[in-house]
N, C-alpha and C. Protein backbone atom coordinates (compact mmCIF):
# COMPACT_ATOMS: atom_id res chain seq x y z
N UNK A 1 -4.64 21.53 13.95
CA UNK A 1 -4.75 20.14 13.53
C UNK A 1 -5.05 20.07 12.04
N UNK A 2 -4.35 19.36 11.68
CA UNK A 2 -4.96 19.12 10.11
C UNK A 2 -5.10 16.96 9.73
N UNK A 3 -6.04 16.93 8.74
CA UNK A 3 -6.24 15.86 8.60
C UNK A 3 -5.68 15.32 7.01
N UNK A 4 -4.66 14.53 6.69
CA UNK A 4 -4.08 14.34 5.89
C UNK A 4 -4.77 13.01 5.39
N UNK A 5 -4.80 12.84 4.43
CA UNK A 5 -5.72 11.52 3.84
C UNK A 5 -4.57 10.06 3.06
N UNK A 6 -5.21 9.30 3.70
CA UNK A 6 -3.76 8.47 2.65
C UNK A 6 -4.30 7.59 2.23
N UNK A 7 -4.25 7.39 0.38
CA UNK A 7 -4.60 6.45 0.01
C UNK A 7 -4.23 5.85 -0.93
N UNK A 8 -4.19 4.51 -0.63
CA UNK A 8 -3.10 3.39 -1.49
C UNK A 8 -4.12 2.00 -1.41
N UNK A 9 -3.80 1.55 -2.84
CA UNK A 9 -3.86 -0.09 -3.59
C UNK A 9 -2.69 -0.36 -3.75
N UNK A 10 -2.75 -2.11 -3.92
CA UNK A 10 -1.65 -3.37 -3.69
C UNK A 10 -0.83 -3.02 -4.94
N UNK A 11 -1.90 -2.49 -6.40
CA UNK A 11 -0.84 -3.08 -7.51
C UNK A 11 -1.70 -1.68 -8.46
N UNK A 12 -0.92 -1.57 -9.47
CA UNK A 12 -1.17 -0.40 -10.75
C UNK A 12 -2.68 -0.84 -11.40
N UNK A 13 -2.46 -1.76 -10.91
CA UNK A 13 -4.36 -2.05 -11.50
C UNK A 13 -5.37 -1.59 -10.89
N UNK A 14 -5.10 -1.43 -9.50
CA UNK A 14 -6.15 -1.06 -8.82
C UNK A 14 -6.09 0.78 -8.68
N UNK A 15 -7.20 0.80 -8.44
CA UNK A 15 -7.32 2.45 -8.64
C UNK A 15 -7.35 3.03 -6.79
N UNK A 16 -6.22 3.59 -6.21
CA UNK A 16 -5.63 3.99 -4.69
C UNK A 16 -6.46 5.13 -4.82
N UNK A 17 -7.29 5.92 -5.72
CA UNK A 17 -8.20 6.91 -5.76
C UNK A 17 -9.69 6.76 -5.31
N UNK A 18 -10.01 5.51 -5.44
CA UNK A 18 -11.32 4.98 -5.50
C UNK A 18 -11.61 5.40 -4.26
N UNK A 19 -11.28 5.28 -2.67
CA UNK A 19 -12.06 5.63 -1.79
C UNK A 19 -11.65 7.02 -1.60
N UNK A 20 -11.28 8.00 -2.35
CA UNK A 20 -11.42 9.71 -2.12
C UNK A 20 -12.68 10.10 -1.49
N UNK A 21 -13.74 9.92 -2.74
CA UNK A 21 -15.01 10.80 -2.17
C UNK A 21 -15.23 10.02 -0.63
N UNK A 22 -15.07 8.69 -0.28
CA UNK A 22 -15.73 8.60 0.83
C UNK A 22 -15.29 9.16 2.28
N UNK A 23 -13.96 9.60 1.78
CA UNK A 23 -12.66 10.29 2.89
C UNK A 23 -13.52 11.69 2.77
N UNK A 24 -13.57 12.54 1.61
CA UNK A 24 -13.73 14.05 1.87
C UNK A 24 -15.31 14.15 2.27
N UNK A 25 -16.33 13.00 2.20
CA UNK A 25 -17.22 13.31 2.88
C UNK A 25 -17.60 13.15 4.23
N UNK A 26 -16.40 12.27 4.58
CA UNK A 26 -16.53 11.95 6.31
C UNK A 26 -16.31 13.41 7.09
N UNK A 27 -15.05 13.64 6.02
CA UNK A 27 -14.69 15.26 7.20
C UNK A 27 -15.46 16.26 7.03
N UNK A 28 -16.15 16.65 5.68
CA UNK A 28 -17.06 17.13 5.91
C UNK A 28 -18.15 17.39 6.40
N UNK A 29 -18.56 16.05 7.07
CA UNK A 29 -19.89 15.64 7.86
C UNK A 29 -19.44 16.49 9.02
N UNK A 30 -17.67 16.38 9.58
CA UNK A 30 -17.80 16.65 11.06
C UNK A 30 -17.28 18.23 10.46
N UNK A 31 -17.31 19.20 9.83
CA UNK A 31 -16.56 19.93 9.83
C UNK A 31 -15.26 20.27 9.28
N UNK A 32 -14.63 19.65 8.84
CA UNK A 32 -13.32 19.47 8.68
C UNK A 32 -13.10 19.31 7.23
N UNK A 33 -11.57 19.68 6.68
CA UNK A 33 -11.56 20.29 5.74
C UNK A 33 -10.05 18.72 5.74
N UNK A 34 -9.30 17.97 4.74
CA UNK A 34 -8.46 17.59 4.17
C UNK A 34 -7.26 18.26 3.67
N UNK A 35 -6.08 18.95 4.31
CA UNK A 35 -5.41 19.24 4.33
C UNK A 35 -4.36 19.01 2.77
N UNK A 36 -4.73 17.47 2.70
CA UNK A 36 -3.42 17.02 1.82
C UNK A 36 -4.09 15.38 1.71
N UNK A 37 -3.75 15.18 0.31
CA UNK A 37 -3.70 13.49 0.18
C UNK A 37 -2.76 12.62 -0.12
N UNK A 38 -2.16 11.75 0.22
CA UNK A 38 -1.00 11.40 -0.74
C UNK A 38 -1.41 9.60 -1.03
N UNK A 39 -1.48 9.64 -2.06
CA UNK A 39 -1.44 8.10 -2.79
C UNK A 39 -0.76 7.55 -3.32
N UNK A 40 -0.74 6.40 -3.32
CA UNK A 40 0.26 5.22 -3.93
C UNK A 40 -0.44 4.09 -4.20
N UNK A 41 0.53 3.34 -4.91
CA UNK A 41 -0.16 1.76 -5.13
C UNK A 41 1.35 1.20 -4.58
N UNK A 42 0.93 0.27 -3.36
CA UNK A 42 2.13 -0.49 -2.95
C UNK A 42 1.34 -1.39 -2.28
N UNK A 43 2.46 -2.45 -1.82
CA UNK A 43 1.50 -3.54 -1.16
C UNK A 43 1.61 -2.70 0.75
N UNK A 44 0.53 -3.33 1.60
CA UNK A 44 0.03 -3.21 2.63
C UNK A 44 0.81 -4.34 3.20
N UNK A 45 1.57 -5.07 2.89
CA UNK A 45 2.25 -5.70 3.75
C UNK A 45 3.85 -5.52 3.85
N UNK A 46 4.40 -4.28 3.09
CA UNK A 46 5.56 -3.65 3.45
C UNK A 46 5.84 -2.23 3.69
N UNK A 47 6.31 -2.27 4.35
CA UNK A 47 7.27 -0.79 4.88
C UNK A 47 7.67 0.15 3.93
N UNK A 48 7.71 -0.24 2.38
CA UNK A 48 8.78 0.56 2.06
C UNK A 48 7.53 1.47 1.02
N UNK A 49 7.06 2.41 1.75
CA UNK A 49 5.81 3.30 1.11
C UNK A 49 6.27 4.38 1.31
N UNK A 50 6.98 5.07 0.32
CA UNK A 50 7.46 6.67 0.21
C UNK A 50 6.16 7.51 0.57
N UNK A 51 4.69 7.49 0.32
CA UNK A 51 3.99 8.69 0.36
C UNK A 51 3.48 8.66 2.00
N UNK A 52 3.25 7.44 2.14
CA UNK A 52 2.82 6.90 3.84
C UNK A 52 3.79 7.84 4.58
N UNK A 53 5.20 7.67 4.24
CA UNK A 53 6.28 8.40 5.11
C UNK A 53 6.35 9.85 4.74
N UNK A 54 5.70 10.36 3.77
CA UNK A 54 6.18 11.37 3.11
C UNK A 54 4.84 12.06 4.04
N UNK A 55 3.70 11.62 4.28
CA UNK A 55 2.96 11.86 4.88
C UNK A 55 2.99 12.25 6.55
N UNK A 56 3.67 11.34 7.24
CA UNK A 56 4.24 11.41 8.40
C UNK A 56 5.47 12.54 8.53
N UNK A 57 6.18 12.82 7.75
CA UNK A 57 6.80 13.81 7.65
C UNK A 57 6.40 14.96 7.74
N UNK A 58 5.25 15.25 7.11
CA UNK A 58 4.71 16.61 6.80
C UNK A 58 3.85 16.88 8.35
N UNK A 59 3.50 15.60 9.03
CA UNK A 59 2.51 16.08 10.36
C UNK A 59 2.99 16.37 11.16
N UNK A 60 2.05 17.27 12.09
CA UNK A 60 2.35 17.94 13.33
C UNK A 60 1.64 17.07 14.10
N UNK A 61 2.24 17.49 15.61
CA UNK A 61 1.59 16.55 16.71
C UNK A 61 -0.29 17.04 16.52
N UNK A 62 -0.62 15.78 16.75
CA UNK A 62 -2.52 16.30 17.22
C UNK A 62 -2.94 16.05 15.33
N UNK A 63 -2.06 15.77 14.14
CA UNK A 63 -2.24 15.79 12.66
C UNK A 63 -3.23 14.48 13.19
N UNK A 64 -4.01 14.22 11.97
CA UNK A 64 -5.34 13.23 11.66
C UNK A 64 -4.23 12.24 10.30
N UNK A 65 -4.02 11.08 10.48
CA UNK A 65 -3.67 10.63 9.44
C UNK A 65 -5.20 9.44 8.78
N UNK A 66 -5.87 10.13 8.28
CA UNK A 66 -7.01 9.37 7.75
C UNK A 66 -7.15 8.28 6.42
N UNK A 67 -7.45 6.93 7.15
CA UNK A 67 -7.75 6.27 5.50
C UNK A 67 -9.00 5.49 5.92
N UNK A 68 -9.62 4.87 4.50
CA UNK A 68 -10.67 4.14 4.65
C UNK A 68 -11.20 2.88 4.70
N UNK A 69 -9.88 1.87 5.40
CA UNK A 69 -9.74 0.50 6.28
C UNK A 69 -8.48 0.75 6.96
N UNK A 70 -8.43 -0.30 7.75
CA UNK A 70 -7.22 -0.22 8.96
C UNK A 70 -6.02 -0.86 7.87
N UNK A 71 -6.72 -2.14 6.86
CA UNK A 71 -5.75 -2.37 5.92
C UNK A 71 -4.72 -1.82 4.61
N UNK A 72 -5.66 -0.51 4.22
CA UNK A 72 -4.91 0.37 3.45
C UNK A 72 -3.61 0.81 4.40
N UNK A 73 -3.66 0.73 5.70
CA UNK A 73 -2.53 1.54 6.45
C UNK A 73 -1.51 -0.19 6.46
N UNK A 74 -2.06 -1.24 7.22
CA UNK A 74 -1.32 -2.18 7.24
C UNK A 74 -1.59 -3.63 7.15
N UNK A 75 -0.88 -4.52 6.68
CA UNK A 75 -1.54 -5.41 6.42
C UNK A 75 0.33 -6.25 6.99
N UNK A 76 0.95 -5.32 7.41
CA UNK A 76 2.46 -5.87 7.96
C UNK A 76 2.00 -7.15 8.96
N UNK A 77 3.44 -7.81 8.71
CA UNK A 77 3.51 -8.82 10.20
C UNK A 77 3.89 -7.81 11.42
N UNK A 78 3.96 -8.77 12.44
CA UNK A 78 4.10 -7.82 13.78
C UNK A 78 4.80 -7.25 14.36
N UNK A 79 6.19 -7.76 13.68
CA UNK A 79 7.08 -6.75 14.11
C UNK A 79 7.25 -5.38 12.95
N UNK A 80 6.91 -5.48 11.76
CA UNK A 80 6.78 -4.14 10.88
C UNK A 80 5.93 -3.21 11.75
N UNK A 81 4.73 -3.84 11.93
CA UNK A 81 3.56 -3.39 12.53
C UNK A 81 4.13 -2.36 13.81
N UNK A 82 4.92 -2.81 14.80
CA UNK A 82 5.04 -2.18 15.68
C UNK A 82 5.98 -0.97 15.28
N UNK A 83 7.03 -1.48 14.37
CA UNK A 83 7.80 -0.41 13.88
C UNK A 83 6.83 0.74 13.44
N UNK A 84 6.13 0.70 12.95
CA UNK A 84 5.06 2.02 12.06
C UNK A 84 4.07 2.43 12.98
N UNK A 85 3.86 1.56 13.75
CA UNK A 85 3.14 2.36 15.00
C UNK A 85 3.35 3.20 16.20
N UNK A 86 4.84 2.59 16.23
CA UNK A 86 5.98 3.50 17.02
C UNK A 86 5.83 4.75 16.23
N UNK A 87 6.34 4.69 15.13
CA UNK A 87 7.02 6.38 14.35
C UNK A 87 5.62 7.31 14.49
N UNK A 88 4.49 6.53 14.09
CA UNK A 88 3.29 7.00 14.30
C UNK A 88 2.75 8.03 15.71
N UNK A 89 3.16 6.98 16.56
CA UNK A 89 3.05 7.68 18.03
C UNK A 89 4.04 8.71 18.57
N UNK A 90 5.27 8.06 18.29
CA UNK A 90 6.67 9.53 18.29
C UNK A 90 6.01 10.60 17.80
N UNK A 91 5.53 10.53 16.79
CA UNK A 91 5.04 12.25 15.89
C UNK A 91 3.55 12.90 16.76
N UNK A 92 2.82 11.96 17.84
CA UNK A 92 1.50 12.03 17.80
C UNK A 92 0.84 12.56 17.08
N UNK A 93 0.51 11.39 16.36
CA UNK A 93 -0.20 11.21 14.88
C UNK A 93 -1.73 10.51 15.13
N UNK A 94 -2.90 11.20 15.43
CA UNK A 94 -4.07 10.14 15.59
C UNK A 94 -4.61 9.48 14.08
N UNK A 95 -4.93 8.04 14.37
CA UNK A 95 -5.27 7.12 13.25
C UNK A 95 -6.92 7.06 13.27
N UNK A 96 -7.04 7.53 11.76
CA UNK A 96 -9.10 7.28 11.75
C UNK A 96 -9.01 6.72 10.89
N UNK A 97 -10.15 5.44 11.52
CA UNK A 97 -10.09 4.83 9.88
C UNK A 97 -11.66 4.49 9.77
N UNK A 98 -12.33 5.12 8.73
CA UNK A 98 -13.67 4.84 8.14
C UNK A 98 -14.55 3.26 8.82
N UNK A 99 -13.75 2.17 9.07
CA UNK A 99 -13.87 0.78 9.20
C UNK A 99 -13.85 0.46 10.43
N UNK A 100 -13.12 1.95 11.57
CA UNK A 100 -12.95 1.52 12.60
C UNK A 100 -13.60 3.03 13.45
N UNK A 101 -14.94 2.51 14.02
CA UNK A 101 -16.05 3.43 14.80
C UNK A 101 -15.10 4.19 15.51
N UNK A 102 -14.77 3.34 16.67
CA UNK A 102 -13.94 4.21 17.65
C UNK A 102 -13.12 5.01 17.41
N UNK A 103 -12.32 5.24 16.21
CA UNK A 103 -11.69 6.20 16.02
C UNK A 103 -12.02 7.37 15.26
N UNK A 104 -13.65 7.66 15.09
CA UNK A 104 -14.15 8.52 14.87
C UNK A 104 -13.93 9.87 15.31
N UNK A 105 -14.40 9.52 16.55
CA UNK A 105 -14.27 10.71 17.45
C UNK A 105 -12.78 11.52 17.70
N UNK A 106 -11.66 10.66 17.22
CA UNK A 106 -10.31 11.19 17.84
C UNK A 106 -10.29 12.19 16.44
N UNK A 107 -10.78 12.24 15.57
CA UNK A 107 -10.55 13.51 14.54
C UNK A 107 -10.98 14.91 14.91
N UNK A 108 -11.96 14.71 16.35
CA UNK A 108 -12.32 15.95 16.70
C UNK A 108 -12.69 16.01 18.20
N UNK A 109 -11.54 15.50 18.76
CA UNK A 109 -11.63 15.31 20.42
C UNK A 109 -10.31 16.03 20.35
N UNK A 110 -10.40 16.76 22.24
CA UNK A 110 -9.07 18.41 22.22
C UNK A 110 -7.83 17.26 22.03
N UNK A 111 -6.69 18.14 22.01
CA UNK A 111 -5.45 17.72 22.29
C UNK A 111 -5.53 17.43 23.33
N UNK A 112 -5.52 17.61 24.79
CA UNK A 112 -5.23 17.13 26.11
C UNK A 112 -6.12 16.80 26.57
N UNK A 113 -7.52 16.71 26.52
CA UNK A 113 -8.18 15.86 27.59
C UNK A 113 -8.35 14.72 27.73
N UNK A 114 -8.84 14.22 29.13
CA UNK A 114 -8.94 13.05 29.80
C UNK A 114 -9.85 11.91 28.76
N UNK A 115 -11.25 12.62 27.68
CA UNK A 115 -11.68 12.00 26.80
C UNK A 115 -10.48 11.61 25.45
N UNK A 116 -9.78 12.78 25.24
CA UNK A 116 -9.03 12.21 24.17
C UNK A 116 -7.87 11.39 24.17
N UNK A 117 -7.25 10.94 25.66
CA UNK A 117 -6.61 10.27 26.09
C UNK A 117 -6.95 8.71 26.01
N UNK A 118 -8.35 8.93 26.56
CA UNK A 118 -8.99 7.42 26.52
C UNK A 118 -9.34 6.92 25.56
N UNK A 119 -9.58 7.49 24.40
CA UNK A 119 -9.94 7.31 23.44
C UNK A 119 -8.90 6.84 22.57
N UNK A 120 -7.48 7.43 22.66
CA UNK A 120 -6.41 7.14 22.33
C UNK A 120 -5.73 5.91 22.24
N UNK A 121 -6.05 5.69 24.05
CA UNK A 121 -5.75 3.92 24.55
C UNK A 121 -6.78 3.07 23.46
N UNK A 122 -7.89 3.18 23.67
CA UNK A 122 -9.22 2.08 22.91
C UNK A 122 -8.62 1.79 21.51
N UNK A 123 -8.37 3.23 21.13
CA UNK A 123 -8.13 2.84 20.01
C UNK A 123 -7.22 2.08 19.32
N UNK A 124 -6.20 2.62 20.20
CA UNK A 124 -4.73 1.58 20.17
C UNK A 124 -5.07 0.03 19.88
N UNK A 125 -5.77 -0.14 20.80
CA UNK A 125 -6.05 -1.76 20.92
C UNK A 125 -7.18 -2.30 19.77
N UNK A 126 -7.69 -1.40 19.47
CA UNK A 126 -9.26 -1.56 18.04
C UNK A 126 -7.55 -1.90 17.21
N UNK A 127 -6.57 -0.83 17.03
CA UNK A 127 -5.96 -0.67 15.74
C UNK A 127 -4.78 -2.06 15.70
N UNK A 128 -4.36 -2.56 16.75
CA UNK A 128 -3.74 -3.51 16.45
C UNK A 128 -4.78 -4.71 16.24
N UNK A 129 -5.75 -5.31 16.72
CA UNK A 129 -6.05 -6.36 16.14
C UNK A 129 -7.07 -6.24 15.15
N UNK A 130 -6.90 -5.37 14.41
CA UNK A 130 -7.51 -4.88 13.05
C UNK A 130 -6.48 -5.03 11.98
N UNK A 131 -5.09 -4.77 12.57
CA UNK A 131 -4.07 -4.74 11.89
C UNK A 131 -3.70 -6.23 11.55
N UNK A 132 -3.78 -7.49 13.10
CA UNK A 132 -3.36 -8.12 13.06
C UNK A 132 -4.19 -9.68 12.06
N UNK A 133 -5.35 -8.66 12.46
CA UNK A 133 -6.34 -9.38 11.22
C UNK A 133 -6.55 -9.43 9.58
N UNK A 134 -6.11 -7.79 9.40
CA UNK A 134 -5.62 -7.72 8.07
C UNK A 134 -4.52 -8.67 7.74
N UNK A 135 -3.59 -8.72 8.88
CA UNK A 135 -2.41 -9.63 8.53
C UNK A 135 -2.86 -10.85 8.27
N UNK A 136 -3.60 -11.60 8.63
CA UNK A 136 -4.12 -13.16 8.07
C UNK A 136 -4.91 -13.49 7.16
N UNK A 137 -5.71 -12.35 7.10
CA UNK A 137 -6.35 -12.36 5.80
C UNK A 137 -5.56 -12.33 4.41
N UNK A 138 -4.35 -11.43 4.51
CA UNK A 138 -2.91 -11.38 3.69
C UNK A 138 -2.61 -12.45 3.94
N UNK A 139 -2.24 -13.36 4.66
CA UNK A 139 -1.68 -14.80 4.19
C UNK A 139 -1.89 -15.50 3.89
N UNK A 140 -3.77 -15.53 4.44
CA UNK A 140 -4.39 -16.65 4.04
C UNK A 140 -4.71 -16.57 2.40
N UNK A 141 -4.96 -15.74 1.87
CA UNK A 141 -5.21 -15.26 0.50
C UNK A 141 -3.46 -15.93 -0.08
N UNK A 142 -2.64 -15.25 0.51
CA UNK A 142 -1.18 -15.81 -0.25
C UNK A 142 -1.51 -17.66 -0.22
N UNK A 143 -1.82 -18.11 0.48
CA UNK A 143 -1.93 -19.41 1.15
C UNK A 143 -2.45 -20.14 0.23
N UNK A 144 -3.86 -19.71 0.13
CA UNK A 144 -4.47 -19.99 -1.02
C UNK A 144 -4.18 -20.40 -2.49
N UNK A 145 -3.07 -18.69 -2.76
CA UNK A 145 -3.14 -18.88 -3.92
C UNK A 145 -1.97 -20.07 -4.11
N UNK A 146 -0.82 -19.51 -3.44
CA UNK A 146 -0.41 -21.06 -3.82
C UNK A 146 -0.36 -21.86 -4.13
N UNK A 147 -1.76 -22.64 -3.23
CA UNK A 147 -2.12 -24.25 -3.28
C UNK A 147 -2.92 -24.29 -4.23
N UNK A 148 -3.68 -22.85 -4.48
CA UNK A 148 -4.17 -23.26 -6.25
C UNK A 148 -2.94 -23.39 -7.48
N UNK A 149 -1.92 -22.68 -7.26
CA UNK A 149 -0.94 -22.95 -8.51
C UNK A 149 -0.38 -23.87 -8.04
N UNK A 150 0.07 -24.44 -7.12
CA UNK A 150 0.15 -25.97 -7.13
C UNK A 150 -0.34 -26.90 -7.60
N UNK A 151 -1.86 -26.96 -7.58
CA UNK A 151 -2.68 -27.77 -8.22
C UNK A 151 -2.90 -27.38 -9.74
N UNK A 152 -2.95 -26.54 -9.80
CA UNK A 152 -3.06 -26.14 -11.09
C UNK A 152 -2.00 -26.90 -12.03
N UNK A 153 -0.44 -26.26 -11.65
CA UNK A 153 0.73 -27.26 -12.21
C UNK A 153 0.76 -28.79 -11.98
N UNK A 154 0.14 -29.39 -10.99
CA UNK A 154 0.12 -31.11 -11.10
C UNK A 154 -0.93 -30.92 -12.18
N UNK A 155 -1.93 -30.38 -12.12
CA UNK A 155 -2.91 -30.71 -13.28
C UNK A 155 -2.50 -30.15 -14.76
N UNK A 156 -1.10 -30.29 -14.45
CA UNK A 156 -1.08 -29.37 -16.36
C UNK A 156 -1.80 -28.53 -16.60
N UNK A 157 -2.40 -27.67 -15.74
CA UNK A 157 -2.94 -26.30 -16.17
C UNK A 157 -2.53 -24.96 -16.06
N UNK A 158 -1.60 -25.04 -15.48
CA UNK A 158 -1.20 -23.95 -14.99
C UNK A 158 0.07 -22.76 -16.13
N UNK A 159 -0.86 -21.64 -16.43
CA UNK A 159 -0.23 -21.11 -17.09
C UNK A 159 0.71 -19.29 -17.02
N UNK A 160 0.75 -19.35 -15.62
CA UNK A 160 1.89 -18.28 -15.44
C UNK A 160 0.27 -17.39 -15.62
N UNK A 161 1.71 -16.10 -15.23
CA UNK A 161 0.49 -14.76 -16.12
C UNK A 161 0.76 -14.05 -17.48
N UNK A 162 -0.50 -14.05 -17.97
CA UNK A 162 -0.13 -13.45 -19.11
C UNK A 162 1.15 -12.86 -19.59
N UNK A 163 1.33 -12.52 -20.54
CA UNK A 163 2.83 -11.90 -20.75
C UNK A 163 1.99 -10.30 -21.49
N UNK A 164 2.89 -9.57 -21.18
CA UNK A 164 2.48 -7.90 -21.80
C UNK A 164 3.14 -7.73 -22.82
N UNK A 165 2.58 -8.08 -23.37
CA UNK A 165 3.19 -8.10 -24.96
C UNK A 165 3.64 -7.00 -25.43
N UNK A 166 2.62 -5.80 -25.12
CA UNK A 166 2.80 -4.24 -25.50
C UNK A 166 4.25 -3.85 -25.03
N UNK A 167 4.44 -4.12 -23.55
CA UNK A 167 5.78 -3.92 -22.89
C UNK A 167 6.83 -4.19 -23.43
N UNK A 168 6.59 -5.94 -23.40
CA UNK A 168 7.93 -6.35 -23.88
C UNK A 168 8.40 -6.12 -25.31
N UNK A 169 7.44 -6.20 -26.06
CA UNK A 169 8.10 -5.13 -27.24
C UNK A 169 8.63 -3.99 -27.49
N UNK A 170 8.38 -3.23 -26.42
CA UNK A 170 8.75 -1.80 -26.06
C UNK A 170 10.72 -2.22 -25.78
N UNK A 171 10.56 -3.13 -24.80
CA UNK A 171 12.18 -3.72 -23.93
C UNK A 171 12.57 -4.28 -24.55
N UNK A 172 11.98 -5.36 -25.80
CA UNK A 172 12.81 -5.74 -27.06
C UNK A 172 13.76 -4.87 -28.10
N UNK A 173 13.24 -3.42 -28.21
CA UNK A 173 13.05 -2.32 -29.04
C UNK A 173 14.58 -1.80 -28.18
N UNK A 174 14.57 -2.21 -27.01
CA UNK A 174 15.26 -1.02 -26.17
C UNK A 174 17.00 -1.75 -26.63
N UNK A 175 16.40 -3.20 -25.99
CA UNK A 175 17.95 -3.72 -25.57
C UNK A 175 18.49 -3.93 -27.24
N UNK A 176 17.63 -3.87 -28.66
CA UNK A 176 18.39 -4.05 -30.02
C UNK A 176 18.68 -2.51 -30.12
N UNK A 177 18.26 -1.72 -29.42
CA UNK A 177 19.02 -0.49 -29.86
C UNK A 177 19.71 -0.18 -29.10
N UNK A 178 20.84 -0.83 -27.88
CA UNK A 178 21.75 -0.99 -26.94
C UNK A 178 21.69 -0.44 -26.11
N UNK A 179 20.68 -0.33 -25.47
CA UNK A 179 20.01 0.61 -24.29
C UNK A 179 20.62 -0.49 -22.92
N UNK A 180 21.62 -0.07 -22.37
CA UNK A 180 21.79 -0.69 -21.13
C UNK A 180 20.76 -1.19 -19.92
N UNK A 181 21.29 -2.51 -19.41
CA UNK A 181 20.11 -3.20 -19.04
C UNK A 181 19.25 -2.00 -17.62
N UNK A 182 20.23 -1.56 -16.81
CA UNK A 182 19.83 -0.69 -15.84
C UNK A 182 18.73 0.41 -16.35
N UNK A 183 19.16 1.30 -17.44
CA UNK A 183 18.60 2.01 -18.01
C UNK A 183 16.92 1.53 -18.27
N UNK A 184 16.88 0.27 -18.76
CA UNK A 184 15.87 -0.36 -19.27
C UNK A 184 15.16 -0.64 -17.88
N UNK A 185 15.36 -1.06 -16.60
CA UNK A 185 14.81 -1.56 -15.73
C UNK A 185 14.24 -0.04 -14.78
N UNK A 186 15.47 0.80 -14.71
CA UNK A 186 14.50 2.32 -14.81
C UNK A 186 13.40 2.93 -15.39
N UNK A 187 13.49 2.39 -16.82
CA UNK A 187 12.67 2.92 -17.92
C UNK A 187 11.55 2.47 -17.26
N UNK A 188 11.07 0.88 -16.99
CA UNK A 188 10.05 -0.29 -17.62
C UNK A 188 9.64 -0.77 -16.19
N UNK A 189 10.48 -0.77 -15.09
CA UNK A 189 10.07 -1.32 -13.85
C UNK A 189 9.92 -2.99 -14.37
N UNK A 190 10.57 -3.61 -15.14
CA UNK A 190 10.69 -4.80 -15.68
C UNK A 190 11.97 -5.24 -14.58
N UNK A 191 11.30 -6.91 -13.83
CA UNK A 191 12.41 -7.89 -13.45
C UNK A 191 13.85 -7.97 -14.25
N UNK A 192 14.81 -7.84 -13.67
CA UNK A 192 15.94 -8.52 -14.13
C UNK A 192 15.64 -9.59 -14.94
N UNK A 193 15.05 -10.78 -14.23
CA UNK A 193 14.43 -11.84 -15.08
C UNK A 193 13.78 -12.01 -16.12
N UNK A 194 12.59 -11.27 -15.74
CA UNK A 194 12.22 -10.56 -17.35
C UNK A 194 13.41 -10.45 -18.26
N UNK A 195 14.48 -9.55 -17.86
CA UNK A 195 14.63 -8.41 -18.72
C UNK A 195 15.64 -9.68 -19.64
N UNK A 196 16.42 -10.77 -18.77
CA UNK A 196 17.06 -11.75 -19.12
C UNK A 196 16.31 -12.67 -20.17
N UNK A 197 15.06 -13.45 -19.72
CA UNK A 197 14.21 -13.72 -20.88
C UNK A 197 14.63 -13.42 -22.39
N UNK A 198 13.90 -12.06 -22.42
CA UNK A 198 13.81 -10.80 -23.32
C UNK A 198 14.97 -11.02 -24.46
N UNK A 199 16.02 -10.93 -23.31
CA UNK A 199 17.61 -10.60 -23.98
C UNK A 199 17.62 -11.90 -24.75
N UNK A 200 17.44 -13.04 -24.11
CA UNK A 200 18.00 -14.07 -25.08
C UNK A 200 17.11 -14.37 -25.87
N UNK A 201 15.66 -13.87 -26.06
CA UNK A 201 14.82 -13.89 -27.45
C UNK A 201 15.56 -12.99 -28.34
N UNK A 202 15.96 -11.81 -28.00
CA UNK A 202 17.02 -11.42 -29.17
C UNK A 202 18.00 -11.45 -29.40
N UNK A 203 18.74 -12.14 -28.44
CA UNK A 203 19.93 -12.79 -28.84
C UNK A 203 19.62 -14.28 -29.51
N UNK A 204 18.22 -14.79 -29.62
CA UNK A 204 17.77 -15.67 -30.77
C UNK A 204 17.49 -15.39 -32.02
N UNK A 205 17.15 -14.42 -32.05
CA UNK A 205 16.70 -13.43 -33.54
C UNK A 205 17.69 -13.34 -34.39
N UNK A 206 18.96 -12.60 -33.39
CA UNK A 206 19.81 -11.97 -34.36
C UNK A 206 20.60 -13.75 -34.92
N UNK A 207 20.54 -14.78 -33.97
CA UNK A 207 21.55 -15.54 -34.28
C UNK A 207 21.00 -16.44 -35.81
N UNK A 208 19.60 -16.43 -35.32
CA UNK A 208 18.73 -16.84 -36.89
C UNK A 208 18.69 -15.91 -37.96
């Protein structure tokens, strides 16, 4: 058995490192040693997480896929949800998550017994409406913000987000020295939209 650690934040701001120490001291408490970590910053409410899968790839049946909320793993609606819990179970893959007691014990209960079986079921059911709770908490927060930039724009206050100035000077730099737009969106991880903006500030420049 080995216990693989996975840990991921929503966006590049947040640091997907931050709960390490509290992962390598859990397994150490019981014994157990961390095999492998793989991190990312992606959002928790989509599927498309290369290290999550890259992770599942690498496990063997009876593998520990460990993180430290049920929401770092998902924050999907319910049919994603079941999709990733399927692939999860195809591989028998047990889920521990720091946030969720009951699945303590499955990091060091046998492969076949009647305890690690049952424990299996409980947990199942701890992990979906943990999941399904992360999921509303994700909307309600989207929900939120919304109806604050709604209000915000009836109130004439509302001012976008900042602009990265550092960046876009970088993508200004790119497209006057004829750096194709693809190239640039490889480079910069910059919107199309952005990158359109951009273009016609210097296609304002040059025309002044």
């Amino acid at each position: 058995m080995h216990v693989r650690a996975y840990l991921r934040a929503s966006t590049k701001d947040q640091d997907a490192n931050r709960a390490r120490d509290d992962l390598f001291r859990f397994t150490e408490e019981r014994g157990l040693k961390i095999a492998a970590s793989y991190v990312e910053n992606e959002s928790g409410a989509s599927l498309k997480r290369p290290e999550l899968f890259r992770l599942l790839n690498d496990c063997h049946p009876g593998d520990v896929l460990l993180v430290e909320q049920v929401d770092r793993l998902s924050r999907l609606n319910a049919e994603d949800w079941e999709r990733l819990k399927t692939e999860i179970q195809n591989r028998r893959v047990k889920v521990v998550a720091l946030d969720l007691p009951t699945s303590w014990m499955m990091a060091t209960a046998g492969k076949d017994d009647i305890q690690s079986r049952m424990l299996d079921a409980i947990n199942g059911m701890m992990l979906d409406m943990l999941a399904a709770i992360a999921r509303k908490d994700y909307e309600d927060r989207r929900r939120r913000q919304a109806q604050g930039i709604a209000k915000a724009k009836a109130d004439g206050a509302y001012k976008g987000r900042p602009e990265d100035e550092q960046r876009n000077a970088g993508i200004v730099k790119m497209l006057e020295s004829g750096m194709s737009w693809n190239t640039i969106v490889a480079a910069t991880s910059c919107s199309r939209s952005t990158l359109a903006r951009l273009a016609k500030r210097v296609s304002g420049k040059t025309a002044s």
